[in-house]
C-alpha atoms as a PDB file:
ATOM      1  CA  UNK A   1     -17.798 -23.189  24.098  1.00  0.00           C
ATOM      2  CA  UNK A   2     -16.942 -23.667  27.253  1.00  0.00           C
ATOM      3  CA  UNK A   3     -19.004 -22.760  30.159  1.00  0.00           C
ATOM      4  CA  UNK A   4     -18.311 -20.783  33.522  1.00  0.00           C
ATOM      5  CA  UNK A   5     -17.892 -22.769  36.425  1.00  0.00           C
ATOM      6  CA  UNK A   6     -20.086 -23.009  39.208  1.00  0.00           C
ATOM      7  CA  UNK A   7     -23.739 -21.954  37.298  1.00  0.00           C
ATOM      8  CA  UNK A   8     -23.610 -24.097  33.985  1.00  0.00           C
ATOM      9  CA  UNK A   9     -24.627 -21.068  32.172  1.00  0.00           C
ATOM     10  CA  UNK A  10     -23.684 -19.764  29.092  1.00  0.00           C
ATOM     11  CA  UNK A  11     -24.918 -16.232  30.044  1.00  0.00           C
ATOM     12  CA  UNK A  12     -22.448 -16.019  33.087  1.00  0.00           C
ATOM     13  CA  UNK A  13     -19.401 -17.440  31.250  1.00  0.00           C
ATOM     14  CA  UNK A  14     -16.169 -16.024  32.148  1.00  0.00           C
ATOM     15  CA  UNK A  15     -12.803 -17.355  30.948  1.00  0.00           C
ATOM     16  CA  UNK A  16      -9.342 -16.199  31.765  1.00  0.00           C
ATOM     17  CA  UNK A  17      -7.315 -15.932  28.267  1.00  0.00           C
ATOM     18  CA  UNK A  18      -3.817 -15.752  28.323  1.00  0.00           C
ATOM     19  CA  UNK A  19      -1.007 -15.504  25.310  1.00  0.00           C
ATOM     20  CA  UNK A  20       2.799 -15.553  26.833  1.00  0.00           C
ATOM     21  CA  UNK A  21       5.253 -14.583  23.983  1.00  0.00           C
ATOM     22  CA  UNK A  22       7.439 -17.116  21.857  1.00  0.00           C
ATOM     23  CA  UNK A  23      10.379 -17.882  24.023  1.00  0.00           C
ATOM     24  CA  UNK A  24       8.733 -16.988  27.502  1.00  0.00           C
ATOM     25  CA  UNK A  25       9.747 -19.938  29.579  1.00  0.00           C
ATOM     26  CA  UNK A  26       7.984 -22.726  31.192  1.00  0.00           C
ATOM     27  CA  UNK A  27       5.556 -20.692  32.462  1.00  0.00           C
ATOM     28  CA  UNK A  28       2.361 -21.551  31.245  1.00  0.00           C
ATOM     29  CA  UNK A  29      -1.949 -21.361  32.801  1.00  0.00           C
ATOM     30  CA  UNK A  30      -3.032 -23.045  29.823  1.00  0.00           C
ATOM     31  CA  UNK A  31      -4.068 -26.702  31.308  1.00  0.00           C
ATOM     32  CA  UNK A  32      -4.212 -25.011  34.466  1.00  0.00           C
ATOM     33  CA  UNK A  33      -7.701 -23.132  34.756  1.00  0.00           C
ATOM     34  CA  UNK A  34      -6.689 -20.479  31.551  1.00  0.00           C
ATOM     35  CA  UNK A  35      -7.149 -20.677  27.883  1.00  0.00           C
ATOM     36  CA  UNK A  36      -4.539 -19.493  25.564  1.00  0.00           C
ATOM     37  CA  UNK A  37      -6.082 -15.550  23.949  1.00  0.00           C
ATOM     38  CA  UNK A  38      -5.284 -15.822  20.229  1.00  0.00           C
ATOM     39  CA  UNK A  39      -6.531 -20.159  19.976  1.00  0.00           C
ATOM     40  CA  UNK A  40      -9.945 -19.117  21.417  1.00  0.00           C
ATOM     41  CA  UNK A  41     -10.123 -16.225  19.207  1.00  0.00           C
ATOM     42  CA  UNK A  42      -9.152 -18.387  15.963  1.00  0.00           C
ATOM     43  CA  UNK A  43     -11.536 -21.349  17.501  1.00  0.00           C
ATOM     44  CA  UNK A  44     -13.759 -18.730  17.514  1.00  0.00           C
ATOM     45  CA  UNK A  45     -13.281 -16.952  13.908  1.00  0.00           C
ATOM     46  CA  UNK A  46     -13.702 -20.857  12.893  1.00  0.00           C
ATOM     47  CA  UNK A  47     -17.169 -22.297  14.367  1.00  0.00           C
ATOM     48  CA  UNK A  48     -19.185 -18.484  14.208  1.00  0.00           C
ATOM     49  CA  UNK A  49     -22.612 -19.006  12.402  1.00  0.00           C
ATOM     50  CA  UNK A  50     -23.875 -16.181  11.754  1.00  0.00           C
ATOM     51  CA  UNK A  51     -21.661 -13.042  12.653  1.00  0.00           C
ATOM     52  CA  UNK A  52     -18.355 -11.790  13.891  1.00  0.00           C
ATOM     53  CA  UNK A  53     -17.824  -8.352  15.445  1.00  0.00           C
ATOM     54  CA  UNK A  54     -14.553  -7.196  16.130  1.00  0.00           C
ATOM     55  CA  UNK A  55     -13.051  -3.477  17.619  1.00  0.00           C
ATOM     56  CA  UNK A  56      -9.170  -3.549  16.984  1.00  0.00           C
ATOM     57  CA  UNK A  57      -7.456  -0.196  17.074  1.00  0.00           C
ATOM     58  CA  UNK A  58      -3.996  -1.823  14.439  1.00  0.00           C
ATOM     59  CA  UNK A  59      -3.853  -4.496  12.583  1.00  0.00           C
ATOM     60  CA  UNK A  60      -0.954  -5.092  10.348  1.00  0.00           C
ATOM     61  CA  UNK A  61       0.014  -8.071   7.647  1.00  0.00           C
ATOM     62  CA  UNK A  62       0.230 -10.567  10.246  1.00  0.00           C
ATOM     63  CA  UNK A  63      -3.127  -9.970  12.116  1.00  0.00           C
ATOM     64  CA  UNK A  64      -4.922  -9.565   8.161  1.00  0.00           C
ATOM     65  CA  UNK A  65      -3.604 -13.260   7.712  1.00  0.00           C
ATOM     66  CA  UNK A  66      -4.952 -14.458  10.590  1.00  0.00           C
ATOM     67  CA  UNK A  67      -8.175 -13.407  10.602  1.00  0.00           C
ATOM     68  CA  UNK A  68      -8.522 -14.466   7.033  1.00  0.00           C
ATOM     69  CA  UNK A  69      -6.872 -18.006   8.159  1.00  0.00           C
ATOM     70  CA  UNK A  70      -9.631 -18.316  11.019  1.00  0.00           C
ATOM     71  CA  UNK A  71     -12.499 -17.494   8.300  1.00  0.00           C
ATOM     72  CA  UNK A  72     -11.506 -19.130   5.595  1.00  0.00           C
ATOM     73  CA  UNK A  73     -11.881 -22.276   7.343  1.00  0.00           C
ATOM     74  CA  UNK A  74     -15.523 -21.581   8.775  1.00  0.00           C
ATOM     75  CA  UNK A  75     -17.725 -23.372   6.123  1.00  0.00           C
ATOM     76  CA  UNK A  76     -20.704 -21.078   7.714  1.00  0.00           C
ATOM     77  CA  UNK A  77     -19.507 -17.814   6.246  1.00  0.00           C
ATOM     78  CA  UNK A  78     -20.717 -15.231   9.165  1.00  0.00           C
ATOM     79  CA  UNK A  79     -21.038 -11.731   8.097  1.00  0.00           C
ATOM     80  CA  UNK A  80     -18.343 -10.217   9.832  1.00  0.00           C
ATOM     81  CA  UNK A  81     -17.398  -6.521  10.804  1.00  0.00           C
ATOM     82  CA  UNK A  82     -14.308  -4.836  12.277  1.00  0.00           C
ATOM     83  CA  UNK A  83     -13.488  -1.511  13.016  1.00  0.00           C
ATOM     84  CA  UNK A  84     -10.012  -0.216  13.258  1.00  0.00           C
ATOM     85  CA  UNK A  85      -7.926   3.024  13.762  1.00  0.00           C
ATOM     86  CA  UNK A  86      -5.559   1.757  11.371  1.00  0.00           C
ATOM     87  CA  UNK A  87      -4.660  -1.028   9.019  1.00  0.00           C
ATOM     88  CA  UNK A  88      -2.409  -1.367   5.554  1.00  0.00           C
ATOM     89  CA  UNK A  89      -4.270   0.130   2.998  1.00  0.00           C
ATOM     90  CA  UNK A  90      -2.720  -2.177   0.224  1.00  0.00           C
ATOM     91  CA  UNK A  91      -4.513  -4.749   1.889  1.00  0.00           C
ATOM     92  CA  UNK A  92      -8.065  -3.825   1.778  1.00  0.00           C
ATOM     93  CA  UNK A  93      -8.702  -5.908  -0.824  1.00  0.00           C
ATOM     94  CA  UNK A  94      -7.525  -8.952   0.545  1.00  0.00           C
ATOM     95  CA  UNK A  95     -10.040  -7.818   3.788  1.00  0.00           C
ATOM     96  CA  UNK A  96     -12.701  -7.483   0.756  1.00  0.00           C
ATOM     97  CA  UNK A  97     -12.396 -10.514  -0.638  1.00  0.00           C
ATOM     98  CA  UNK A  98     -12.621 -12.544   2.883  1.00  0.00           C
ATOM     99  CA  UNK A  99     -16.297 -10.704   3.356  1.00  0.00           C
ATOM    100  CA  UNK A 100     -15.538  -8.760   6.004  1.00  0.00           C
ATOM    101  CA  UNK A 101     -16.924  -4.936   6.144  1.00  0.00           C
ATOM    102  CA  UNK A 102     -14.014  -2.476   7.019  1.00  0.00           C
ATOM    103  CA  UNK A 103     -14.666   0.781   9.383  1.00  0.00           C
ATOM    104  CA  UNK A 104     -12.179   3.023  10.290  1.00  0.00           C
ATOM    105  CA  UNK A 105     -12.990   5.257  13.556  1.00  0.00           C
ATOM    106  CA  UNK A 106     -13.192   8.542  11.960  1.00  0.00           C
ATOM    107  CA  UNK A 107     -11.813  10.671  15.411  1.00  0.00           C
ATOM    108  CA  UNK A 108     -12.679  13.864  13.683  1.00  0.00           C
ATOM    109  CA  UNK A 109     -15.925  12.789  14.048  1.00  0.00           C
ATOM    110  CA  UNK A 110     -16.101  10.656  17.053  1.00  0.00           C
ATOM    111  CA  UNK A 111     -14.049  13.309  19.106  1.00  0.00           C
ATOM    112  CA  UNK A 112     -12.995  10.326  21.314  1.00  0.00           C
ATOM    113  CA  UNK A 113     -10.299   8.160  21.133  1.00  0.00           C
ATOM    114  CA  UNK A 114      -9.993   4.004  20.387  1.00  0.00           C
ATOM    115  CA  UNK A 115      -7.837   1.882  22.665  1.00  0.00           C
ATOM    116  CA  UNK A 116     -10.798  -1.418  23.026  1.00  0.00           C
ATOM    117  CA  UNK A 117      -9.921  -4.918  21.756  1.00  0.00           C
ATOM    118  CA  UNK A 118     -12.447  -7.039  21.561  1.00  0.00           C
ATOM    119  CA  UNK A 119     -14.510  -9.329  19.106  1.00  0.00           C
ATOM    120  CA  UNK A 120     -17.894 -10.290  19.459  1.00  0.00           C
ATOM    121  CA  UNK A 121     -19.120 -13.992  18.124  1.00  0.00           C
ATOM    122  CA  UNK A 122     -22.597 -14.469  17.152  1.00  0.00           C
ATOM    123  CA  UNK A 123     -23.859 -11.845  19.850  1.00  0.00           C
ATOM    124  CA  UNK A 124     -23.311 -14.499  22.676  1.00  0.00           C
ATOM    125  CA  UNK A 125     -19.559 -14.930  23.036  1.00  0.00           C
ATOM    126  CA  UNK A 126     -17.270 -12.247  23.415  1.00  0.00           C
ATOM    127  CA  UNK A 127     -13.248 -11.692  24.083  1.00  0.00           C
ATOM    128  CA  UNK A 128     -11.997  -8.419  25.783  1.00  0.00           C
ATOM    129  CA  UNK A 129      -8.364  -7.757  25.949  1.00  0.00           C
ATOM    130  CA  UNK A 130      -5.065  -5.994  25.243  1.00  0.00           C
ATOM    131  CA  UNK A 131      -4.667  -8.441  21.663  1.00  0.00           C
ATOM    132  CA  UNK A 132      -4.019  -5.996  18.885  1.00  0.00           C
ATOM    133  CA  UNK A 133      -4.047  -7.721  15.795  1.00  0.00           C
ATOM    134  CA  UNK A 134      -0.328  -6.961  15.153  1.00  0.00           C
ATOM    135  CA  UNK A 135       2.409  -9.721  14.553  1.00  0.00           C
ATOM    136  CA  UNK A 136       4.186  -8.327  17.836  1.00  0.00           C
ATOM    137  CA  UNK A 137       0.837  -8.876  20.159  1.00  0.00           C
ATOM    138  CA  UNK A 138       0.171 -11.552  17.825  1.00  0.00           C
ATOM    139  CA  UNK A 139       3.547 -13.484  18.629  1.00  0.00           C
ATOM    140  CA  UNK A 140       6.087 -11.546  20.963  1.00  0.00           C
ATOM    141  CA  UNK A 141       3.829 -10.224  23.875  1.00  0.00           C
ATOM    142  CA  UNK A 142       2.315 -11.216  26.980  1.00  0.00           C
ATOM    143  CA  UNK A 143      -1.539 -10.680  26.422  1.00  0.00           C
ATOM    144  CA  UNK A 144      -4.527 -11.700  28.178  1.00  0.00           C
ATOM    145  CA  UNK A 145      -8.043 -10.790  28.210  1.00  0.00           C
ATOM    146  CA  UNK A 146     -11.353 -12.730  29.233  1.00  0.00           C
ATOM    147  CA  UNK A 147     -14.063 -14.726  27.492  1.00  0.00           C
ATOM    148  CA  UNK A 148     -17.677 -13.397  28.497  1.00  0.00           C
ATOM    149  CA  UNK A 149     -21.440 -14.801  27.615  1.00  0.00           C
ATOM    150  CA  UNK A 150     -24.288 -13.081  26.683  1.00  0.00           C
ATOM    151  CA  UNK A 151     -25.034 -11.052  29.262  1.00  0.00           C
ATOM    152  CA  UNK A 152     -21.862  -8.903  28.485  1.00  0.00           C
ATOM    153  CA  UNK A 153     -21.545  -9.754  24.998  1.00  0.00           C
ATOM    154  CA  UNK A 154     -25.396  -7.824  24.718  1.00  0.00           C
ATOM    155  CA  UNK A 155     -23.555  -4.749  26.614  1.00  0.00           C
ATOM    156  CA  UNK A 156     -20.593  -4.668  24.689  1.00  0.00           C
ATOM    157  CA  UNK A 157     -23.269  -4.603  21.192  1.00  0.00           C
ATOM    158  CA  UNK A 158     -24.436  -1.302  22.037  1.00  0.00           C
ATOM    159  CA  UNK A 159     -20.595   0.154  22.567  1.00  0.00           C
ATOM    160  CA  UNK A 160     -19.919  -1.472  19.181  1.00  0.00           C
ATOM    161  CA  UNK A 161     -23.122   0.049  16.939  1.00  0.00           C
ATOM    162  CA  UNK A 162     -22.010   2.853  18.453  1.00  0.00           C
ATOM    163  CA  UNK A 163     -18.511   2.511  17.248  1.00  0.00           C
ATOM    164  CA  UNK A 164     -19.591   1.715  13.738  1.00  0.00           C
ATOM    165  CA  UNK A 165     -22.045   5.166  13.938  1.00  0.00           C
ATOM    166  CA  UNK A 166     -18.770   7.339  14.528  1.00  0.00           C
ATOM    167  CA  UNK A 167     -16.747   5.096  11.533  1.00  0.00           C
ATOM    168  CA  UNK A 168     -16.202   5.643   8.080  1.00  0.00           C
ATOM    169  CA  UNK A 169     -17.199   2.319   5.711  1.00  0.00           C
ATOM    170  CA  UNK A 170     -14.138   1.583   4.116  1.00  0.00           C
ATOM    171  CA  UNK A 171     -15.096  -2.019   1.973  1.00  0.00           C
END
């Protein structure tokens, strides 16, 4: 993990994350002060050792296979939790059998609306940004977002149990 630059701690850590899509150009941070937003997730989904939060409104195909790519290859098997608005219901049991407990926002319920990305690793690393877990944010869009420590990662707990309160457990 890397840390933020200036206090040398983990709590303050704040990373610029950016994805440009397949084809973009030369144009590229990575190597220049950002990380690229979908490596540091999978890094991420890899090396968790004990739990994996994630808030994505869609995730299609593509996004189920990554995921399951990223956790499949941690030997530490974290528990891991995602909410969603929507996601193909054909492949719930492929989510199932990769451990990870499915929510779906139920909006009668929650009366509010779900547009956050994020994930949460271990409740000490988080990533905010606009990375649905669709094959076109996945591969064919310009995304970014931000790598946080603790201290926001703690915050951004409470906005997910809250999430999970207004969900419906799906698997």
């Amino acid at each position: 993990m890397a840390m933020s630059k200036g206090t040398g701690n983990e709590h303050d850590l704040v990373e610029f994350l950016v994805d440009f899509p397949e084809g973009y150009g030369s144009v590229s941070f990575v190597g220049r002060g950002a990380l690229s937003y979908s490596e540091s997730v999978r890094r991420l989904l890899m090396s968790a050792r004990r739990v994996v939060r994630i808030a994505v409104p869609f995730v299609d195909d593509c996004g189920i296979d990554f995921l399951i790519d990223g956790l499949s290859a941690n030997t530490n098997r974290p528990s891991v939790e995602m909410v969603v608005r929507s996601i193909p219901e054909w492949r719930t049991d492929d989510v199932k059998k990769a451990g990870i407990r499915l929510y779906v926002l139920n909006e009668d319920r929650s009366r509010w609306g779900f547009h956050a990305k994020y994930f949460i690793f271990d409740d000490e690393t988080a990533i905010i940004g606009s990375e649905n877990l669709v094959d076109r944010n996945l591969r064919r869009s310009l995304e970014i977002g931000v790598m946080v420590g603790s201290k926001i990662s703690n915050q951004l707990l409470v906005v997910h149990k809250n999430l999970i309160a207004v969900s419906i457990k799906v698997v």
